[in-house]
Protein backbone atom coordinates (compact mmCIF):
# COMPACT_ATOMS: atom_id res chain seq x y z
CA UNK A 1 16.36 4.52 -6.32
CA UNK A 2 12.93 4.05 -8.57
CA UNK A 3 11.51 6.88 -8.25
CA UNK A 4 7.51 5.54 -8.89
CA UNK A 5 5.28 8.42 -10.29
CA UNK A 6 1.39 8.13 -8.88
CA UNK A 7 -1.18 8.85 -11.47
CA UNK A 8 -3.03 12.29 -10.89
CA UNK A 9 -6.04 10.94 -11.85
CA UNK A 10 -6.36 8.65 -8.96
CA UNK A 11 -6.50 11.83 -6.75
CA UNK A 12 -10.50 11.84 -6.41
CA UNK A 13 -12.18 10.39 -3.90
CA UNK A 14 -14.42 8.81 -5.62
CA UNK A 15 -11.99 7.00 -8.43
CA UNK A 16 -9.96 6.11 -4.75
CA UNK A 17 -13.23 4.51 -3.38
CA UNK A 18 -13.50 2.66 -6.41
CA UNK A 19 -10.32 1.27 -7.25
CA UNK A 20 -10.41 0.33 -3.26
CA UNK A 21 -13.61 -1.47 -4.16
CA UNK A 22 -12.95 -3.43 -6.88
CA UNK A 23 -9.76 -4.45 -6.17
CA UNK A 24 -10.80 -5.60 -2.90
CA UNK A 25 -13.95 -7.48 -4.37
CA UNK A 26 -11.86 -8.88 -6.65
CA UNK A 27 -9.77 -10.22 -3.80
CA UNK A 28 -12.86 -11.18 -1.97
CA UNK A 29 -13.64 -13.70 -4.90
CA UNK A 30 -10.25 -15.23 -4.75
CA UNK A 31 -10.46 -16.56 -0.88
CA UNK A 32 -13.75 -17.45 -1.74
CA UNK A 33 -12.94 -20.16 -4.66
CA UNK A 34 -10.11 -20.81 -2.16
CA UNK A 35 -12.79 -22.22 0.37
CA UNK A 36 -15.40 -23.02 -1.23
CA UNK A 37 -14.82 -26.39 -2.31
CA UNK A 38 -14.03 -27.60 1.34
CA UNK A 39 -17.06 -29.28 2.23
CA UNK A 40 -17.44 -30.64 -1.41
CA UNK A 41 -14.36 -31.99 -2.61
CA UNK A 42 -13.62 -35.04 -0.31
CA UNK A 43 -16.74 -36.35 -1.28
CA UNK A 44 -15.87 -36.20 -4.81
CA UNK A 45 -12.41 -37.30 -4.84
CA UNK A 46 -13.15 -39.70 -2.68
CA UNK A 47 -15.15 -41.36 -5.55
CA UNK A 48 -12.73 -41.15 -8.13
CA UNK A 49 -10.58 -43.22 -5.73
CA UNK A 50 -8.38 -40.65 -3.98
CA UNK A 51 -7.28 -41.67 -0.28
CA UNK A 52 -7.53 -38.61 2.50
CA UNK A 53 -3.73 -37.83 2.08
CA UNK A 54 -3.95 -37.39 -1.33
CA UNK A 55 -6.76 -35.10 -0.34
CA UNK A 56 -4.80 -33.27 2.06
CA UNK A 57 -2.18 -32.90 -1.02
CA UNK A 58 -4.38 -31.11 -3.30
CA UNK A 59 -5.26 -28.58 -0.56
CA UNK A 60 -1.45 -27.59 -0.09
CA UNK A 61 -1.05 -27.57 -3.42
CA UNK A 62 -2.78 -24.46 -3.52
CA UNK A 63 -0.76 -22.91 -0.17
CA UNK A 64 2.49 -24.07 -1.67
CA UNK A 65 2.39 -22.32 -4.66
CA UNK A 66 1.26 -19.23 -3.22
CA UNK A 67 4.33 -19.77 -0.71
CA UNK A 68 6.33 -19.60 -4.07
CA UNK A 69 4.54 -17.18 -6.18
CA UNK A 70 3.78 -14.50 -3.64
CA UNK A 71 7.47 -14.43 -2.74
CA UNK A 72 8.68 -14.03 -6.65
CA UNK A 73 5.69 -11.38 -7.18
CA UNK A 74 7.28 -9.61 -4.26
CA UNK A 75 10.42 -9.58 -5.83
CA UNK A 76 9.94 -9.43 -9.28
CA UNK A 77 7.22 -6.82 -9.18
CA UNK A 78 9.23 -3.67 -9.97
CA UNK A 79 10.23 -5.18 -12.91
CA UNK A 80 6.81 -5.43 -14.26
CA UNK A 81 3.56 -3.66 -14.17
CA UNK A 82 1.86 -3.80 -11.29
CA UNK A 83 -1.16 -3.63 -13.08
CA UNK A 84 -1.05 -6.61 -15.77
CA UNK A 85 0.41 -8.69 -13.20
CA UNK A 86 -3.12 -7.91 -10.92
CA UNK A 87 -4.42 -8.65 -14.35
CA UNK A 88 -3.01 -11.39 -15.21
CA UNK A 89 -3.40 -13.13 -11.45
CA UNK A 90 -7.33 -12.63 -12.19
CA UNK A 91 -7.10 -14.46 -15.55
CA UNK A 92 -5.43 -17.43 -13.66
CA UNK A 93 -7.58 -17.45 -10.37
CA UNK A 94 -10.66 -17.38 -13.46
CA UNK A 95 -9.26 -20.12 -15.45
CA UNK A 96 -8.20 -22.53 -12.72
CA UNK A 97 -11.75 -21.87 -11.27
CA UNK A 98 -13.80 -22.99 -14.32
CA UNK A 99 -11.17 -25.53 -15.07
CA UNK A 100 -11.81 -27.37 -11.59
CA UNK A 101 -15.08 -27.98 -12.68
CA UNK A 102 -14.28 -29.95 -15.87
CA UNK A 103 -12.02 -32.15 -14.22
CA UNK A 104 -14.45 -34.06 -12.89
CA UNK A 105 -15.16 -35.69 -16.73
CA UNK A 106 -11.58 -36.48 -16.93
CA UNK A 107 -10.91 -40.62 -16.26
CA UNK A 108 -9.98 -41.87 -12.38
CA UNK A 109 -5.95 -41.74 -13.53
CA UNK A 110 -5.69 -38.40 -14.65
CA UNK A 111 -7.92 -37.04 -11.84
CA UNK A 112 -5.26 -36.55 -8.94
CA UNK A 113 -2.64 -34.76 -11.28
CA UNK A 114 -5.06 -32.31 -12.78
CA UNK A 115 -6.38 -31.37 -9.20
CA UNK A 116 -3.44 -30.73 -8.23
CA UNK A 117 -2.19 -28.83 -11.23
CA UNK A 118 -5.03 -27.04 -10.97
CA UNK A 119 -4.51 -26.00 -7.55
CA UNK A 120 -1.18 -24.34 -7.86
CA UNK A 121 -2.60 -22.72 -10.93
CA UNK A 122 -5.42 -20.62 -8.60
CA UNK A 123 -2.45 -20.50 -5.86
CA UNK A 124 -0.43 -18.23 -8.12
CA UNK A 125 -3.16 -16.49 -9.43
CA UNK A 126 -4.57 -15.89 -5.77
CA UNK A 127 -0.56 -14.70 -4.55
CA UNK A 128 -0.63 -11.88 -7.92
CA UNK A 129 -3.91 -10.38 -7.10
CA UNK A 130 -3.40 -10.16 -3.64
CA UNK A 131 0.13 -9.01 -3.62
CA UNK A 132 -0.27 -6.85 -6.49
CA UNK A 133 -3.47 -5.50 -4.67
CA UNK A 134 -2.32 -4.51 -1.83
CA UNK A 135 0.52 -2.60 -3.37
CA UNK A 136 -1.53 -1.15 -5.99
CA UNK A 137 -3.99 0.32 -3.10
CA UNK A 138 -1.18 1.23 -0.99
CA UNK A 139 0.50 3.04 -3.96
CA UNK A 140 -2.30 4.85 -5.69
CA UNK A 141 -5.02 5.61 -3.03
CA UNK A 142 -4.96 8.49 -0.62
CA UNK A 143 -5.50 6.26 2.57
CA UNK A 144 -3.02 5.42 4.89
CA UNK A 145 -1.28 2.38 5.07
CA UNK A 146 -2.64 1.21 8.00
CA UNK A 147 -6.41 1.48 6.72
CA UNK A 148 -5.35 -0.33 3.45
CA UNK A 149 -3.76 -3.07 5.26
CA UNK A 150 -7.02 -3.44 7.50
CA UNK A 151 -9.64 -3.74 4.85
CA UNK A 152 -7.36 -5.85 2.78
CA UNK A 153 -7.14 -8.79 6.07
CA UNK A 154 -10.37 -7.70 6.84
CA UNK A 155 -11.64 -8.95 3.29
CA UNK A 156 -9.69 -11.89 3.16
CA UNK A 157 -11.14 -13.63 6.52
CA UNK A 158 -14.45 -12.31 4.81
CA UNK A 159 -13.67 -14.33 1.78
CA UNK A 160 -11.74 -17.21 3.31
CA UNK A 161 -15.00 -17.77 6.07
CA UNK A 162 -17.24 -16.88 3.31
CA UNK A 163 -16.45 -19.64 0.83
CA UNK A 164 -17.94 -22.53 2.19
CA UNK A 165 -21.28 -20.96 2.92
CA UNK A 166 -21.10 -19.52 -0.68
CA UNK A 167 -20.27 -22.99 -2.37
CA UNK A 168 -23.22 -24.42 -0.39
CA UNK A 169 -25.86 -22.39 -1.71
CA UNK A 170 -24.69 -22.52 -5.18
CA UNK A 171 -24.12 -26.54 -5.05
CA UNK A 172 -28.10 -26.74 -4.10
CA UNK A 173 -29.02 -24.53 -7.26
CA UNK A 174 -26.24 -25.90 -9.89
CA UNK A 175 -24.63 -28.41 -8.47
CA UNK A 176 -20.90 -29.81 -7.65
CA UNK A 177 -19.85 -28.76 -11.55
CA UNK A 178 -21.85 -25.49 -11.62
CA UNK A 179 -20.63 -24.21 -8.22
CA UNK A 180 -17.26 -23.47 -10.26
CA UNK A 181 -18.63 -22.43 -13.49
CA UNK A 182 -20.76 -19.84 -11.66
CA UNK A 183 -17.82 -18.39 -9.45
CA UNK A 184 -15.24 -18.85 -12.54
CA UNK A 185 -17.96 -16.64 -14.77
CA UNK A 186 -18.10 -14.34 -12.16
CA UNK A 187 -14.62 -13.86 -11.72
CA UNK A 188 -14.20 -13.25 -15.60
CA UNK A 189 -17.29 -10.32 -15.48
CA UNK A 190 -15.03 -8.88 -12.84
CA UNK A 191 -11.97 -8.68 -15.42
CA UNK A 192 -14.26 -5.67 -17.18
CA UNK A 193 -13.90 -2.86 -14.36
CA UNK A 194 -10.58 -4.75 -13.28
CA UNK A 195 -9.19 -3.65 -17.01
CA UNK A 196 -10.96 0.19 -16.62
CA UNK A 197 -10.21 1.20 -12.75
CA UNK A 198 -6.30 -0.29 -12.46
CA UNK A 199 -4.03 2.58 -13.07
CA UNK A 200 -0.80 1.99 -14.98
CA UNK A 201 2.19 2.91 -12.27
CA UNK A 202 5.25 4.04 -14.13
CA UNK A 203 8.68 3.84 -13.23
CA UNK A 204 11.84 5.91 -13.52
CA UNK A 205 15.00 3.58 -13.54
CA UNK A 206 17.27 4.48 -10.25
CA UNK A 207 19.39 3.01 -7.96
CA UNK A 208 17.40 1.82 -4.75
CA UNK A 209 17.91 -0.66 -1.98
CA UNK A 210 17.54 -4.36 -3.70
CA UNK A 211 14.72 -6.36 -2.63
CA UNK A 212 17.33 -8.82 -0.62
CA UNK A 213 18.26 -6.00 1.85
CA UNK A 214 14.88 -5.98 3.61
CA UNK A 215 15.69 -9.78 4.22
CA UNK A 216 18.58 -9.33 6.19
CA UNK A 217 16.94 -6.81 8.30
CA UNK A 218 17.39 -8.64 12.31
CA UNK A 219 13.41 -6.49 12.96
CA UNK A 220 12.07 -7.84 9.33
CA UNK A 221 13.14 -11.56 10.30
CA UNK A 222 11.53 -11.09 13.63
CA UNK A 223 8.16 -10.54 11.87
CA UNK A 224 8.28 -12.89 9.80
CA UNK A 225 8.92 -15.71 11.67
CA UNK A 226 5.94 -14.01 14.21
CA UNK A 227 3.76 -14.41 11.12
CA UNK A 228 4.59 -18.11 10.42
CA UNK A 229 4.13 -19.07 13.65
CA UNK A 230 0.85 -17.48 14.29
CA UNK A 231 -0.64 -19.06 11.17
CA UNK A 232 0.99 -22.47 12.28
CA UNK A 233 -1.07 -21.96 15.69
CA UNK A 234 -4.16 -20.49 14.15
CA UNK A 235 -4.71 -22.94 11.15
CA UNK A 236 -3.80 -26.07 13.52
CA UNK A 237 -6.33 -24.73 15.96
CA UNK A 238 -9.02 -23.63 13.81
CA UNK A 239 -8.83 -27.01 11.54
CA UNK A 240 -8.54 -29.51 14.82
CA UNK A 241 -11.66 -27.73 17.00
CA UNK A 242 -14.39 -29.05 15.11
CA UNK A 243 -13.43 -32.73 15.72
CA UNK A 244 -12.70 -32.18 19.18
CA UNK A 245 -16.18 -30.33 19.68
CA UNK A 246 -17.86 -32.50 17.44
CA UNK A 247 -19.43 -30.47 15.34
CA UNK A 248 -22.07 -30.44 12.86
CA UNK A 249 -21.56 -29.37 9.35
CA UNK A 250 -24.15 -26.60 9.75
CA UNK A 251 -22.79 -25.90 13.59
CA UNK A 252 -19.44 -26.05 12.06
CA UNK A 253 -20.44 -23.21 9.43
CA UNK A 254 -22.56 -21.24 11.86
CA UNK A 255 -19.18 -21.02 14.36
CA UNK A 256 -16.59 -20.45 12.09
CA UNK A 257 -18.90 -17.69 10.69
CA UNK A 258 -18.55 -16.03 14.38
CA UNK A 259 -15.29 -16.37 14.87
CA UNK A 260 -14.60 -14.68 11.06
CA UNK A 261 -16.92 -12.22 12.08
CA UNK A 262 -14.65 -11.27 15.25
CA UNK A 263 -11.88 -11.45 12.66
CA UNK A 264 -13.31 -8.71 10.54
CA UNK A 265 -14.15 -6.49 13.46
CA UNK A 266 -10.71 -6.19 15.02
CA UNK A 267 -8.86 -5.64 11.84
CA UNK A 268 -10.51 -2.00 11.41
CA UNK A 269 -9.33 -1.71 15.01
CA UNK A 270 -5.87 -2.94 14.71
CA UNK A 271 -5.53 -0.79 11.64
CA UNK A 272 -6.77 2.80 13.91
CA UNK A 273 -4.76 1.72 16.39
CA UNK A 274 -1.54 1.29 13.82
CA UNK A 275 -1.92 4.85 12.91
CA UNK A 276 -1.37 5.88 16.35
CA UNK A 277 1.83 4.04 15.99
CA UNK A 278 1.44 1.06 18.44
CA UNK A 279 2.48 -2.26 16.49
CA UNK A 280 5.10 -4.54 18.52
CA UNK A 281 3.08 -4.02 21.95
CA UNK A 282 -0.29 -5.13 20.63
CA UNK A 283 1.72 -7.67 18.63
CA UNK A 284 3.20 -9.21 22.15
CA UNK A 285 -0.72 -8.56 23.86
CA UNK A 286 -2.07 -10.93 21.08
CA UNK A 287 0.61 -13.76 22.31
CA UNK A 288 0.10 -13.27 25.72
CA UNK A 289 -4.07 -13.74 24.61
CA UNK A 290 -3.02 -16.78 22.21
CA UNK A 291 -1.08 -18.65 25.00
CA UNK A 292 -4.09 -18.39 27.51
CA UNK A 293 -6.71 -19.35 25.46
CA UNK A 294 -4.61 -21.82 24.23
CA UNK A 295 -3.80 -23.67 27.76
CA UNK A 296 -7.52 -23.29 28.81
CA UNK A 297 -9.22 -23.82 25.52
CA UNK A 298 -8.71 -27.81 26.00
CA UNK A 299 -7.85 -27.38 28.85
CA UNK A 300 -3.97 -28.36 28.86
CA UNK A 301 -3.66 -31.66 31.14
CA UNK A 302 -0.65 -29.32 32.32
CA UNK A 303 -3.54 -27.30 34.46
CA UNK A 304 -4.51 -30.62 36.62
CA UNK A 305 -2.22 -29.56 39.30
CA UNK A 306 -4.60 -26.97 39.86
CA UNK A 307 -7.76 -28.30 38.36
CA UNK A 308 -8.49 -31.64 39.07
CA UNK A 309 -10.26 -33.85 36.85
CA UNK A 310 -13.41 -34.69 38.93
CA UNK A 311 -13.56 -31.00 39.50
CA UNK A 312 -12.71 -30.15 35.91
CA UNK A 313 -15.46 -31.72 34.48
CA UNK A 314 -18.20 -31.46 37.09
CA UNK A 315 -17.52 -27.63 36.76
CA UNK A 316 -16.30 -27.62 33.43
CA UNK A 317 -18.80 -29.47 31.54
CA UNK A 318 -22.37 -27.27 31.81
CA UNK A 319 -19.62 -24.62 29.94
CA UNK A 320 -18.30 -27.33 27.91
CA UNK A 321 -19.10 -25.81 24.70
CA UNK A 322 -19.74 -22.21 25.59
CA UNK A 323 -16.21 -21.90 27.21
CA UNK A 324 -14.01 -22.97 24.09
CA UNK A 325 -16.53 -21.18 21.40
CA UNK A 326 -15.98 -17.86 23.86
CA UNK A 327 -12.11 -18.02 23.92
CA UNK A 328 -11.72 -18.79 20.46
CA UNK A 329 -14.04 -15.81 19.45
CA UNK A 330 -12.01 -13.81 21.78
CA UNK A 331 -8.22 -15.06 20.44
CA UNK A 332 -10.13 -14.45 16.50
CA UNK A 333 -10.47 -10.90 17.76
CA UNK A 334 -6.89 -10.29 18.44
CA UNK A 335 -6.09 -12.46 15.76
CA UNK A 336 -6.53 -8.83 13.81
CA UNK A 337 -3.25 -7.36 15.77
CA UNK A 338 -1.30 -10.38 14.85
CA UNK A 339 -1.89 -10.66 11.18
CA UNK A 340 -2.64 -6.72 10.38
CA UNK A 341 0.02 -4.86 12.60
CA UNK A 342 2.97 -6.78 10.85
CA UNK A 343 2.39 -5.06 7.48
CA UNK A 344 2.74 -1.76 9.22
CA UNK A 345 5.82 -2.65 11.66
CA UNK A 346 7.94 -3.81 8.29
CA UNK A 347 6.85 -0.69 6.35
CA UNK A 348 8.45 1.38 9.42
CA UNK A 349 11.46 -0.67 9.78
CA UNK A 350 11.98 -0.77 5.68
CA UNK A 351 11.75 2.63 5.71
CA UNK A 352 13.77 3.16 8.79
CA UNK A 353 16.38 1.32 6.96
CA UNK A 354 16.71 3.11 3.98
CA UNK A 355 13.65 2.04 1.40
CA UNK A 356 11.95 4.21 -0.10
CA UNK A 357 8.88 5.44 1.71
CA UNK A 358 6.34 5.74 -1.09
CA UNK A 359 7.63 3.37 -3.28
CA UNK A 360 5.95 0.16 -4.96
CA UNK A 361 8.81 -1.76 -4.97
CA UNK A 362 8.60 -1.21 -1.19
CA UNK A 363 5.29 -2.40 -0.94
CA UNK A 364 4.86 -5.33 -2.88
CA UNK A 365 8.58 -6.82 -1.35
CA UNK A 366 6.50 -6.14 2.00
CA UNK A 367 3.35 -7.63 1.06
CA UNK A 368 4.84 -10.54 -1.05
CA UNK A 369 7.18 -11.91 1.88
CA UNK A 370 4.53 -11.47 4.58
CA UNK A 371 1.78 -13.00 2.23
CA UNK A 372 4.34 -16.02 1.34
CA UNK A 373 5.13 -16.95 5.52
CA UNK A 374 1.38 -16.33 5.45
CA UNK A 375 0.73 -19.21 3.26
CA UNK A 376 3.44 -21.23 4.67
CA UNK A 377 1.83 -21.09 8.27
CA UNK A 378 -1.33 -21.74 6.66
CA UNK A 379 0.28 -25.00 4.94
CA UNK A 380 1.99 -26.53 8.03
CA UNK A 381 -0.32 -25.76 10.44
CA UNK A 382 -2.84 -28.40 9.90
CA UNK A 383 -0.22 -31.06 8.78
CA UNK A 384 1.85 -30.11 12.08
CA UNK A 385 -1.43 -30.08 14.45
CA UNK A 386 -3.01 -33.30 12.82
CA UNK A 387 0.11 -35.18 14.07
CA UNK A 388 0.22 -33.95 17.33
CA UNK A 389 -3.46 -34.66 17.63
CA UNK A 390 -2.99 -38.07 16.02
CA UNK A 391 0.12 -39.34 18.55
CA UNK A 392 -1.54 -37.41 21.84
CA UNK A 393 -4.95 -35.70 21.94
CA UNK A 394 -5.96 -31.71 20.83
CA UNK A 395 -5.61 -30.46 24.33
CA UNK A 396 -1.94 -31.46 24.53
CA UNK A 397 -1.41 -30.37 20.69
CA UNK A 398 -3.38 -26.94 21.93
CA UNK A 399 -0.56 -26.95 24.82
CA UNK A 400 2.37 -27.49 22.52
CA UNK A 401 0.99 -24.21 20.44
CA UNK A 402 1.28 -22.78 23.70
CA UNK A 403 4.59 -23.37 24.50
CA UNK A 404 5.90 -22.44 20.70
CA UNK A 405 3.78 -19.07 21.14
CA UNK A 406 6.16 -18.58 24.59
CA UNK A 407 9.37 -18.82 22.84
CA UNK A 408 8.05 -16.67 19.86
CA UNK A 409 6.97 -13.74 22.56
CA UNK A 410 10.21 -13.93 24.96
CA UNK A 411 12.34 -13.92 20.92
CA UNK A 412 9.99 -10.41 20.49
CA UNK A 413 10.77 -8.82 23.60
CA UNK A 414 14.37 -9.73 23.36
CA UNK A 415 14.81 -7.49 20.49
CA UNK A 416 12.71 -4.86 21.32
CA UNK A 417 14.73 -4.39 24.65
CA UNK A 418 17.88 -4.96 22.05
CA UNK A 419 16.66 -2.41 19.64
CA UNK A 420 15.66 0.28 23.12
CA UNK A 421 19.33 -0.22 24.63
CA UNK A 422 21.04 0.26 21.55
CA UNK A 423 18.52 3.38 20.79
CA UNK A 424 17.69 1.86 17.38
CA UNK A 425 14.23 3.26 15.43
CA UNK A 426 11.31 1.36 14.69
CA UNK A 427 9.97 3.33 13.03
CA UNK A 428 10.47 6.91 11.21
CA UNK A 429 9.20 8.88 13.65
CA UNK A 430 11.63 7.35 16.20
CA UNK A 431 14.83 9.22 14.75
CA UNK A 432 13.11 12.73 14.96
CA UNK A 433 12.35 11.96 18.86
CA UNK A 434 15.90 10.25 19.11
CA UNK A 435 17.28 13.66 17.61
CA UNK A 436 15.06 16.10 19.56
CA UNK A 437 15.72 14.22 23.04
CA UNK A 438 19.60 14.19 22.27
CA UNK A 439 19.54 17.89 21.42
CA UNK A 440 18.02 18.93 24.66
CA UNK A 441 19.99 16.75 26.62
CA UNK A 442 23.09 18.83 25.36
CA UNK A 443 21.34 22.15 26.02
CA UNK A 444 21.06 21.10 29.43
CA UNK A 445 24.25 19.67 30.20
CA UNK A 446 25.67 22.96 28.83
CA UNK A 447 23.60 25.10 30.29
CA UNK A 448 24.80 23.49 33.60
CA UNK A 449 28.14 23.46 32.97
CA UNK A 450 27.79 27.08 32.36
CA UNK A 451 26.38 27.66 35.87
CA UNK A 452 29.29 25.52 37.37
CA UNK A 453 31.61 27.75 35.41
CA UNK A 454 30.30 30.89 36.73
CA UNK A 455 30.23 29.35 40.65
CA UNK A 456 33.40 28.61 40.59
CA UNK A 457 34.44 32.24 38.88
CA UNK A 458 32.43 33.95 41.89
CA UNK A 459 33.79 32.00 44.22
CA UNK A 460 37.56 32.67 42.91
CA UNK A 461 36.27 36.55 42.87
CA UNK A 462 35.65 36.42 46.86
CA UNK A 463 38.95 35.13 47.32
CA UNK A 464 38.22 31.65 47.99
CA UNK A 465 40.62 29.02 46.59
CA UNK A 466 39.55 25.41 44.93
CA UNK A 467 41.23 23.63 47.84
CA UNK A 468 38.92 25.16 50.83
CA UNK A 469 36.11 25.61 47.79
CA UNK A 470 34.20 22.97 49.90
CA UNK A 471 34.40 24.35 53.80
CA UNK A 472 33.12 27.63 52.77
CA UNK A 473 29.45 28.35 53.88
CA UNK A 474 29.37 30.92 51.03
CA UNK A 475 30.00 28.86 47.97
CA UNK A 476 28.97 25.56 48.90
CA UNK A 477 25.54 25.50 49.01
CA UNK A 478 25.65 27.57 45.77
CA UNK A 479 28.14 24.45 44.41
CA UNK A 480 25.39 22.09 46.08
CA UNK A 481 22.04 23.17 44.41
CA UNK A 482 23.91 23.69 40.58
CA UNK A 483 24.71 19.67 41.53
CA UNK A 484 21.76 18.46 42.48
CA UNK A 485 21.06 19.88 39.16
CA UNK A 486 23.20 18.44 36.88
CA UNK A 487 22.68 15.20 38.35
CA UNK A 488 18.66 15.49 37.64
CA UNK A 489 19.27 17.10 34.31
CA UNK A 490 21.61 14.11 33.93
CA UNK A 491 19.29 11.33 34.68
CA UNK A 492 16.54 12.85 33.02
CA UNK A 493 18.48 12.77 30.12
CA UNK A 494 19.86 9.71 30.31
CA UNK A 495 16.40 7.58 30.81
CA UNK A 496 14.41 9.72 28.17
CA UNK A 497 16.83 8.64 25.55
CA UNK A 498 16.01 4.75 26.02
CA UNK A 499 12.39 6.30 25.24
């Protein structure tokens, strides 16, 4: 096992509030050049003769490398520093960000390549600094997992709804080149305190569980197919709404502000409620949420059995904005206990399983495999909804979400009855509670055997032989009550060990 030493200097509060701070500014800055070219790079490539797919290409580009590198950072992470890799992410992220400004000099032929290039570039920069982050943070900080992993999502909405409203205001000072120059320089400033606050985690060369192990964990797979599919849903939703609303580009910016906003404030809430230990059931109330905003959002033409359409829209069209714009807000706030709460429920079930608890090995194979379905959801999504949309309509692609999210719930409770029947943990408290309940159950099937014993001895005293045992008034309703008993003590026992 690698035993990983954290650095006594990163005891005080203050150095933990500002590693937390930096490192989570940092990551701030890398949504942000993630976004912030949205509303300004069609345009652009557009005149250098790119078609929309080819568009759509250099967008992935950036979602499939981080599906690559944020799995291999995972992985490979204990075999490096976490710190230069952090380090090293930045330097990419800044480099691909200044770089993406230049290309626009290059000639019509090279154009497409270099974007794309480009792209995966900042994707693998963007999968080191978060990954390496988030274990850093978890690693050498005094908060508890649960808050890390809630600022961390929490900052990443912030950055990812942040972008495009950033870009804009910079594009109307400096614009399309400068917007990329002035983010890139930032991000290099940013490599200064990056350098000073980072500690250097060392590592003592042990045997430990190998990073494949947590893969073949039945509870790990669970999650992370939960996590692809709810970035599948939310990134086909979220990219299809504004064309079914019709939207403005300022509307479009003012609403997806609210609905990151609603984002932000349920991951501090998902993260308090993690430390009280509640993950899989708020997990299975944000699918239950998903699939009914999802059916009425549109609505689903399923619902014309009970709405009809001259009622539907007579009714349904003073709240024909309002409606959607209040669901969605209300599905972004519980989007927190879908994306936040899996971090938590695979650090219990790794650790359950025999990882180390405080390890960073542990942490980054956590956050590189979550952050890589992450990206992968975030990379199908759109291409999945746009041809749904394209061959029906968005309420029927809205309805097909729906009916994914169904099978993805019923697959959850399946294997948390599963893992309750078989009396498997979930997490590390559940084997002290498995232990404590089994322990009294045997004090109190021996304490009642004990009474039996001694009924049966006093009975015997008075003369009374096991054959007529039962007819006598005298011992039977002594036998009777120590039965009634063991048969409570018995169920009591029995049902508190599924719990």
């Amino acid at each position: 096992m690698d035993k990983y030493l954290r650095l006594p200097s990163i005891n005080s509060p203050w150095k933990d509030r500002t590693l937390t701070f930096v490192v989570l500014t940092v990551q701030f800055m890398a949504m942000t050049t993630d976004t912030f070219l949205i509303p300004f790079f069609p345009p652009e490539a557009k005149g250098k003769g790119a078609s929309d797919t080819e568009i759509g290409i250099v967008f992935s580009a950036f979602e499939f490398s981080k599906v690559i590198s944020a799995f291999i950072v995972g992985r490979l992470i204990s075999q490096f520093s976490p710190r230069k890799c952090c380090l090293f992410g930045h330097i990419l992220a800044t480099a691909s960000c200044i770089s993406f400004g230049l290309i626009s000099y290059v000639p019509n032929q090279a154009y497409l390549p270099l974007c794309i290039i480009v792209r995966m570039i900042a994707g693998c920069g963007s999968a080191c600094i978060v990954v390496c982050g988030m274990s850093i943070l978890l690693k050498a900080t005094s908060y508890s997992n649960s808050t890390i992993i809630g600022l961390a999502q929490m900052i990443e909405g912030a950055g990812y709804s942040a972008g495009p409203a950033i870009g804009s205001g910079i594009y109307k000072l400096a614009g399309y080149g400068g917007m990329f120059w002035i983010l890139g320089g930032f991000l290099a400033v940013l490599v200064i305190p990056m350098a000073l606050v980072l500690p250097n985690i060392e590592s003592e060369k042990q045997q430990e569980k190998k990073f494949h192990h947590l893969l073949v964990i039945p509870g790990i797979l669970v999650l992370l197919v939960h996590c692809t599919v709810g970035k599948i849903v939310a990134s086909a939703r979220t990219t299809g709404i504004s064309n079914f609303l019709i939207f403005t580009r300022a509307e479009s910016g003012l609403f997806y502000g609210i609905w990151s906003l609603a984002f932000m404030i349920g991951c501090p809430i998902a993260s308090f409620i993690a430390t009280k230990g509640f993950t899989w059931s708020l997990m299975i109330l944000a699918w239950c949420v998903s699939i009914f905003i999802n059916l009425f959002t549109g609505p689903s033409p399923l619902l014309d059995f009970y709405i009809s359409w001259k009622t539907k829209y007579k009714c349904y069209a003073s709240y024909y904005l309002e409606l959607p714009l209040s669901l969605i807000a209300i599905e972004f706030l519980f989007q927190s206990c879908m994306f936040v709460l899996p971090f938590q429920a695979s650090l219990n079930l790794a650790e359950v399983n025999g990882h180390s608890k405080d390890s960073i090995q542990t942490y980054a194979a956590v956050s590189g495999t979550i952050n890589s379905v992450y990206a992968l959801g975030n990379m199908i999504g759109p291409i999945m909804g746009g041809a749904i949309t394209e061959n029906l309509n968005f309420p029927w692609m809205l309805t097909v979400m729906a009916f994914i999210e169904i099978v993805m719930m019923v697959t959850m409770v399946t294997y948390l009855l599963i893992m309750k029947i078989s009396q498997q943990p979930l997490k590390p408290s559940d084997h002290i509670e498995k232990e404590e309940k089994q322990d009294n159950f045997s004090e109190r099937s021996k304490l009642i055997t004990n009474k039996l014993e001694d009924c049966f001895n006093d009975a015997i005293k008075e003369g009374i032989t096991s054959s007529n045992l039962l007819s006598c008034k005298y011992s039977s309703k002594r036998l009777e009550h120590s039965l009634k008993v063991l048969i409570i003590s018995t169920v009591e026992g029995f049902v508190s060990s599924f719990y």
